[in-house]
Protein backbone atom coordinates (compact mmCIF):
# COMPACT_ATOMS: atom_id res chain seq x y z
CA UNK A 1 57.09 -13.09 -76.89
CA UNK A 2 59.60 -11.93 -74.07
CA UNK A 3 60.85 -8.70 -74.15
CA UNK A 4 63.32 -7.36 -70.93
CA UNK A 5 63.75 -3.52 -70.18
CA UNK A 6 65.81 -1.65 -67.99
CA UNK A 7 66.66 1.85 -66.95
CA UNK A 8 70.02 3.14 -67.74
CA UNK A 9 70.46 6.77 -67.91
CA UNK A 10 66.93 7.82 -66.73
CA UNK A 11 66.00 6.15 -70.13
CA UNK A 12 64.15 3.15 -70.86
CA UNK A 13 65.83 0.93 -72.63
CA UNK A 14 65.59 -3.02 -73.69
CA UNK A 15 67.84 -5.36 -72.80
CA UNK A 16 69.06 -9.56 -73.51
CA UNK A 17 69.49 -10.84 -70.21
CA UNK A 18 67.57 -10.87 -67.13
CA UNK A 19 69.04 -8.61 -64.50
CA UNK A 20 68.70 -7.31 -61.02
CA UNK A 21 65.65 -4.22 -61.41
CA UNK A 22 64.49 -5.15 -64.46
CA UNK A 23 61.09 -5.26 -66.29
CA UNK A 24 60.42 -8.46 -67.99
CA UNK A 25 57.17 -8.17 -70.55
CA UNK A 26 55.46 -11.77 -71.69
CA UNK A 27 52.95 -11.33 -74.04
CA UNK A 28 51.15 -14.43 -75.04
CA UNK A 29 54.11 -17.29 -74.44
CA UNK A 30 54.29 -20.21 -75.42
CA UNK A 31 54.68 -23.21 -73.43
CA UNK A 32 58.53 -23.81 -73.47
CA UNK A 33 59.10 -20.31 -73.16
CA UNK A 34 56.87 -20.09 -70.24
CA UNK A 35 58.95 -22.87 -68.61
CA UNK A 36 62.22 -21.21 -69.29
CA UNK A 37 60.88 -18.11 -67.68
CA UNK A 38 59.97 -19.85 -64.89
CA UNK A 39 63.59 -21.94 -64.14
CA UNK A 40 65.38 -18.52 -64.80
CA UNK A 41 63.42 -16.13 -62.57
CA UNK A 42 61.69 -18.88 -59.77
CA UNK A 43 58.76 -17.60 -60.07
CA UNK A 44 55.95 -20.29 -60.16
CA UNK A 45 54.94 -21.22 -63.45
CA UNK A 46 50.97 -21.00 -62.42
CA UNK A 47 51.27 -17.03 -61.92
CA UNK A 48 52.78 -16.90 -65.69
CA UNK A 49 50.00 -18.84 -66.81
CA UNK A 50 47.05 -17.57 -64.99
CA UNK A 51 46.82 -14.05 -66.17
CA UNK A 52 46.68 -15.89 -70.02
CA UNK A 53 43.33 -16.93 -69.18
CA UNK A 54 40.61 -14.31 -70.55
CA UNK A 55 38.37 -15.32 -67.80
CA UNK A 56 40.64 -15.04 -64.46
CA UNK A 57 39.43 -12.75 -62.22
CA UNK A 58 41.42 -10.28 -60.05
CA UNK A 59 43.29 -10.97 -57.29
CA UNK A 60 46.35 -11.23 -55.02
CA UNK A 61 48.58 -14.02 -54.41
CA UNK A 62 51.49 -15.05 -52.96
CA UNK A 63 53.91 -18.06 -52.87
CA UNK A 64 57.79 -18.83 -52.39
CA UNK A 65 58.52 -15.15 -52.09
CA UNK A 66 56.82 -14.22 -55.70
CA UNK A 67 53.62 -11.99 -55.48
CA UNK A 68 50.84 -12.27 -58.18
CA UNK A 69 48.64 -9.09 -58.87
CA UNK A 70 46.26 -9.93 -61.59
CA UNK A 71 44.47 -6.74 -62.50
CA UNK A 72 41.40 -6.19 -65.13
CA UNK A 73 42.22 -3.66 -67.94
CA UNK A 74 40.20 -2.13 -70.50
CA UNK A 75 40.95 -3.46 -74.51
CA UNK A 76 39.47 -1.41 -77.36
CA UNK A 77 38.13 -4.08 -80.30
CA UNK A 78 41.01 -4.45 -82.60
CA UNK A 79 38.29 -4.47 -85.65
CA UNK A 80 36.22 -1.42 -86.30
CA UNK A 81 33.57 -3.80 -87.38
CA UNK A 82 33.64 -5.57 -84.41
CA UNK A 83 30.47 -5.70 -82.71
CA UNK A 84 31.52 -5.01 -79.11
CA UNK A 85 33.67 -2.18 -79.29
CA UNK A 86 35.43 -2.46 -75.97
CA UNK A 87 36.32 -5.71 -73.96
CA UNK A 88 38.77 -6.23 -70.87
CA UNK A 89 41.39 -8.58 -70.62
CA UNK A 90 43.47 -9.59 -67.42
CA UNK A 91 46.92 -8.40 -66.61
CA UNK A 92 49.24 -10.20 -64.57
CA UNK A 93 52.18 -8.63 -62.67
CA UNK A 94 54.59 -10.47 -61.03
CA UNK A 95 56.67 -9.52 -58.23
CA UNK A 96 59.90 -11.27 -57.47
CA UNK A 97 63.10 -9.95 -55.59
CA UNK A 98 64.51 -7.74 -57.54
CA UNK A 99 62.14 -8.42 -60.93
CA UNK A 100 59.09 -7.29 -62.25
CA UNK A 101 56.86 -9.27 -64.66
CA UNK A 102 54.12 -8.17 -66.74
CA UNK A 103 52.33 -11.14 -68.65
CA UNK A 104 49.00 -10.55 -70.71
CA UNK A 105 47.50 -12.51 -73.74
CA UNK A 106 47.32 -9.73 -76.10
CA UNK A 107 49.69 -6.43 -76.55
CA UNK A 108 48.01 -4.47 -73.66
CA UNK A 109 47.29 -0.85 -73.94
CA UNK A 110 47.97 -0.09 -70.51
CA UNK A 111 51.72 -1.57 -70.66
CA UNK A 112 52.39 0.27 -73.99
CA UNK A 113 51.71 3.71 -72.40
CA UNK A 114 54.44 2.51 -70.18
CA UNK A 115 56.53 1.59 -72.62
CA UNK A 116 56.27 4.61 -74.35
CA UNK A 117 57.27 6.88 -72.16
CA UNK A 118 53.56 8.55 -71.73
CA UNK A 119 54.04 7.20 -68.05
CA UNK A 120 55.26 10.90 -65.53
CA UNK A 121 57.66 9.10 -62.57
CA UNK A 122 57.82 5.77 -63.92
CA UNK A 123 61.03 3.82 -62.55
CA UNK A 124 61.10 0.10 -62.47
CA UNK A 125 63.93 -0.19 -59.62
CA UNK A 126 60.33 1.39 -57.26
CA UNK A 127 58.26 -1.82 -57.98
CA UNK A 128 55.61 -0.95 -55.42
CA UNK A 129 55.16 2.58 -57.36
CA UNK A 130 55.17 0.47 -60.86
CA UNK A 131 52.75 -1.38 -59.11
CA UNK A 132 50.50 1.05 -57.98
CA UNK A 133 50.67 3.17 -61.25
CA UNK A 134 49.66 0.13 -63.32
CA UNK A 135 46.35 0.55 -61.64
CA UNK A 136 46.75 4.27 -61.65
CA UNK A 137 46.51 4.38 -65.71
CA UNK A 138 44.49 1.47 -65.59
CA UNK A 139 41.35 3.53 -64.13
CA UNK A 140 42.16 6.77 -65.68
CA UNK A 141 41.85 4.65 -69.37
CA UNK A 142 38.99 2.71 -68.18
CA UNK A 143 37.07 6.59 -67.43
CA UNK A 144 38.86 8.15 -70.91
CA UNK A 145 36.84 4.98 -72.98
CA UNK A 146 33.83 5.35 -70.99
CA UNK A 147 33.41 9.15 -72.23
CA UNK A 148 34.08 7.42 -75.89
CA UNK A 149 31.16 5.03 -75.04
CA UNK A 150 29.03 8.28 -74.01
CA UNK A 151 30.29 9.72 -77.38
CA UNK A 152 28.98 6.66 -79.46
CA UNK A 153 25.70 6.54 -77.51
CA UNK A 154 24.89 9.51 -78.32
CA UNK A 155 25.41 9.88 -82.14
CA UNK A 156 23.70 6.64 -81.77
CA UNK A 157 20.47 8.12 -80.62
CA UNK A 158 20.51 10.77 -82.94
CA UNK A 159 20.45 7.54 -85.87
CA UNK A 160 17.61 6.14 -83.62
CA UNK A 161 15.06 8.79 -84.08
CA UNK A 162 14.31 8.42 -87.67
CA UNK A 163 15.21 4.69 -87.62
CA UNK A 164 12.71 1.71 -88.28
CA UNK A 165 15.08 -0.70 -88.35
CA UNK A 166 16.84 -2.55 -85.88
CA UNK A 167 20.29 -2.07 -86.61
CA UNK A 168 21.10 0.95 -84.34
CA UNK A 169 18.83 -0.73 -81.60
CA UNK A 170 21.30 -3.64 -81.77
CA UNK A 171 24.48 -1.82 -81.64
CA UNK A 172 23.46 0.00 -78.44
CA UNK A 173 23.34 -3.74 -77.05
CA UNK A 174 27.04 -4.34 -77.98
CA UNK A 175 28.08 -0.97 -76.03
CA UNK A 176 25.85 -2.09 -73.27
CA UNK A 177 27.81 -5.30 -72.88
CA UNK A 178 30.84 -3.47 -73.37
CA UNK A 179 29.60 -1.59 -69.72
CA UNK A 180 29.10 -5.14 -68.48
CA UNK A 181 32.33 -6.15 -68.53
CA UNK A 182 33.90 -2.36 -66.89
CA UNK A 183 31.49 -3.00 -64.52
CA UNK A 184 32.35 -6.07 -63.57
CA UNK A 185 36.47 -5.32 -64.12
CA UNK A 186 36.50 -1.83 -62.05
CA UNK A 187 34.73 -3.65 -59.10
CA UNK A 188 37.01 -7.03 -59.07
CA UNK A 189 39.81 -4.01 -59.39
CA UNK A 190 38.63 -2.06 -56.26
CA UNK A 191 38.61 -5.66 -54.08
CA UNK A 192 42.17 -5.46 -55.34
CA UNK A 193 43.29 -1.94 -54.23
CA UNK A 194 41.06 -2.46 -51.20
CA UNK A 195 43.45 -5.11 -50.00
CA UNK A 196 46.23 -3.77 -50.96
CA UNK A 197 45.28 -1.09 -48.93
CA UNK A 198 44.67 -3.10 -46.18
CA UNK A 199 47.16 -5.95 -45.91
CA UNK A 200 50.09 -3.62 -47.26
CA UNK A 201 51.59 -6.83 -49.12
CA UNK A 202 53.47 -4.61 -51.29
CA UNK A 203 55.24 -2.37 -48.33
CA UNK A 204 54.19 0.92 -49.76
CA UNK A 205 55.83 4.56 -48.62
CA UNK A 206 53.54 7.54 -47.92
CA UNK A 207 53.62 8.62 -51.35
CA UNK A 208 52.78 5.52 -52.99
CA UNK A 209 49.82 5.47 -50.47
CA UNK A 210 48.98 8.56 -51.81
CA UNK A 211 49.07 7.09 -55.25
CA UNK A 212 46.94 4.31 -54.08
CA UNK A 213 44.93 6.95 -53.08
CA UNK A 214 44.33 8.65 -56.52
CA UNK A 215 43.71 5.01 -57.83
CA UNK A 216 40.61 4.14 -55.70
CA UNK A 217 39.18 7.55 -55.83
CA UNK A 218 39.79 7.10 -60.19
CA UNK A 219 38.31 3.59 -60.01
CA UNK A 220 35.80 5.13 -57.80
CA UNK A 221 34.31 7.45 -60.32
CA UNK A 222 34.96 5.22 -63.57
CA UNK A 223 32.28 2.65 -61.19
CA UNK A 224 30.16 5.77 -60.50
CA UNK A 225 30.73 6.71 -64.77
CA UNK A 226 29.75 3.02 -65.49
CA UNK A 227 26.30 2.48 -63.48
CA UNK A 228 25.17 6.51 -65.31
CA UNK A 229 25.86 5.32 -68.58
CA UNK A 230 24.61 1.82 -67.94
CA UNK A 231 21.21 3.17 -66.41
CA UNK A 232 20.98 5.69 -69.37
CA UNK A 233 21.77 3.01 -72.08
CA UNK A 234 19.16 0.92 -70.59
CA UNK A 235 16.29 3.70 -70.67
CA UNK A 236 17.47 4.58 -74.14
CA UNK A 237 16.88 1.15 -75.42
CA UNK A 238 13.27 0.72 -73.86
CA UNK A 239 12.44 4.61 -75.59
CA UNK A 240 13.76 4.08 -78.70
CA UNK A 241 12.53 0.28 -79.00
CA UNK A 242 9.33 1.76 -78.81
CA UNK A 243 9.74 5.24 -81.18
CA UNK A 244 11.34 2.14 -83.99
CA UNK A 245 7.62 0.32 -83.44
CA UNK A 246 6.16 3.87 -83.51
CA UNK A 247 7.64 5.28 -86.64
CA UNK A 248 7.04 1.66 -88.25
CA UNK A 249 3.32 2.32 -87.47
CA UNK A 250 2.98 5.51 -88.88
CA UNK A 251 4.51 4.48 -92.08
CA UNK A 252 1.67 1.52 -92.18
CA UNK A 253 -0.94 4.42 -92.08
CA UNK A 254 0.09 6.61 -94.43
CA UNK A 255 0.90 3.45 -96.52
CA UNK A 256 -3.20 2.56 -95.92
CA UNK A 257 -4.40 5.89 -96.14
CA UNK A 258 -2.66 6.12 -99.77
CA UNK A 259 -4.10 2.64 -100.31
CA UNK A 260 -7.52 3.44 -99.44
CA UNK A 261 -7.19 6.54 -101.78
CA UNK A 262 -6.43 4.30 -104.42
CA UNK A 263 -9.16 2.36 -104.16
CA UNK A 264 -11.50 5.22 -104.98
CA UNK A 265 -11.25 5.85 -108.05
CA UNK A 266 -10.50 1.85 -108.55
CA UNK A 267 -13.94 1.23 -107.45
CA UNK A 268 -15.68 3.55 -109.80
CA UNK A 269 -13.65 2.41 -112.79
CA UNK A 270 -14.84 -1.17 -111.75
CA UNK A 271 -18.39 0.00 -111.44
CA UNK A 272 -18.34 1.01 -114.99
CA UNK A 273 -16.65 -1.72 -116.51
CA UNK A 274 -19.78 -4.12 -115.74
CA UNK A 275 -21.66 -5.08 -118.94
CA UNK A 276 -24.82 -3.42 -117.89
CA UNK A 277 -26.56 -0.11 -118.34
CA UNK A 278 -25.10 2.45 -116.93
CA UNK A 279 -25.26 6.43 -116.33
CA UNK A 280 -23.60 8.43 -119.51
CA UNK A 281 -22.81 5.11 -121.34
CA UNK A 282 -23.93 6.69 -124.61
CA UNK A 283 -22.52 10.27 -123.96
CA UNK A 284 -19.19 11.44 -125.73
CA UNK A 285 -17.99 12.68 -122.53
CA UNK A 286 -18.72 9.76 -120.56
CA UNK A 287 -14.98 9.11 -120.40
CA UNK A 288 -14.25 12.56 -118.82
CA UNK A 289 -17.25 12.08 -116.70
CA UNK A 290 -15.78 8.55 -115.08
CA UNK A 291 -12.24 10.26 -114.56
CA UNK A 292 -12.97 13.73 -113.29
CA UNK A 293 -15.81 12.11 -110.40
CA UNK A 294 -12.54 9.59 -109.66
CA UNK A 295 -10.73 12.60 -109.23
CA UNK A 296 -12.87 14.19 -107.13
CA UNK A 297 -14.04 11.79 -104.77
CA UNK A 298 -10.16 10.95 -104.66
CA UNK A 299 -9.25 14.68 -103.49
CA UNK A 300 -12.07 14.86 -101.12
CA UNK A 301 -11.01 11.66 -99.68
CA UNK A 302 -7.65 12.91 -99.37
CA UNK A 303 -9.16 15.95 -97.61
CA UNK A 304 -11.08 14.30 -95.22
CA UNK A 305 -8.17 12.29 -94.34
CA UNK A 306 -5.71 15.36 -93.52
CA UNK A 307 -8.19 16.50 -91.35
CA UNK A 308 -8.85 13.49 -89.34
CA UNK A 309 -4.97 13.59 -89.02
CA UNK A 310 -5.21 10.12 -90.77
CA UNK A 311 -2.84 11.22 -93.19
């Protein structure tokens, strides 16, 4: 799908054609439409197709005029049940003369807060700024979903003190390799800025340096956020892989304490099933007798027991 946007009246707006300072949004294409794309604006048809890849890593590049940013954003699971709840996914941005592309796989959060207006001195005419504020937002939503990861670990943990099973254990993986794959994106991200920074291939002003600024200091800490939570989620999982085993052992005591119990008064009712003579066979009470001694010897196991902390 192509969809083309321009500002008219300090409003954003969507427009037909392609023209001069527009924004031109490709989400998932296919292959004739990536072609078209390509003849109409000259830009190469590898930068339209590279950023479609789930796997291509961040970078710059430039050819025939046309400058490729391909930046790593952060992609909330679409399905609740999903078992890792946050992915990336690459973002491509194009720069040509007076255009600016924006092609991802998937409707991309980052792009929609653009698009809705939730971006403050957003003006697509300043392509540099667009630019710069793509990875702006970028680190500022990657740091917003790691304090929802913190949020999940921890209501997690609570579940993991009384838990035997290893359901809970499990889904602390899946967030874990949801930190993977920041990690990995906010790093490939600050190679990006870094040379940006350095080459200046996008002729930035002193405020958009500033910008820059703000981005690598947000990437920065959502790195710094990343290895803390990593670190803790890792500690967690050793801990509470051993409290599961733990609790899962004292349930097997109590389980063979009660069993042993049992087999009290089991053993005397055994005794005087035999076919032999035995104590208070002829008595009227023998009955009572058998019962009450189970009884006992049953509560005085039980005491013994408590007090050995056995039970």
């Amino acid at each position: 799908m192509i969809s083309i946007y321009k500002h008219a009246g300090g409003k954003l707006g969507e427009i037909r054609h392609i023209e001069d300072d527009c924004w031109i949004n490709v989400v998932n294409p296919g292959e004739a439409e990536i072609k078209s794309l390509a003849e109409q604006t000259g830009v190469p048809q590898d930068f339209l197709t590279d950023a479609l890849d789930v796997d291509e890593r961040a970078r710059i590049e430039a050819d025939d005029g046309s400058v490729l940013i391909v930046v790593h954003t952060p992609m909330r699971a679409a399905d609740e049940d999903d078992d890792i709840p946050f992915r990336t996914i690459p973002l491509g941005i194009i720069k040509k003369d007076r255009l600016i592309i924006t092609v991802c796989r998937q409707e991309n959060e980052i792009v929609q807060q653009f698009l809705e207006g939730r971006v403050k001195n957003f003006l697509i005419s300043d392509r540099a700024r667009f630019i710069i504020q793509v990875f702006l937002n970028t680190s500022i939503t990657f740091l917003r979903h790691l304090k929802e990861i913190n949020r999940k670990s921890n209501l997690l943990e609570d579940d993991l003190h009384k838990s035997m099973q290893n359901e809970a254990l499990i889904r602390l993986v899946n967030i874990e390799k949801s930190l993977v794959y920041f990690m990995t994106s906010v790093k490939a991200n600050e190679i990006v800025m870094a040379r940006i920074t350095r080459a200046d291939v996008l002729r930035l002003d002193e405020l958009d340096k500033d910008l820059l600024d703000d981005a690598i200091t947000e990437n920065l800490q959502a790195i710094h956020m990343t290895k803390i939570y990593s670190n803790i989620l890792s500690g967690l999982m050793d801990a509470f892989a051993s409290i599961i085993s733990n609790n899962l052992n004292v349930v097997m005591k109590v389980l063979t304490s009660v069993t042993i119990i049992l087999m009290i008064p089991n053993l005397i009712a055994s005794i005087y099933g035999m076919n032999v003579e035995l104590p208070f066979q002829h008595s009227m009470n023998a009955f009572l007798i058998v019962v009450a001694t189970g009884l006992f010897l049953s509560i005085l196991g039980v005491l013994v027991f408590v007090k050995k902390k056995w039970l």
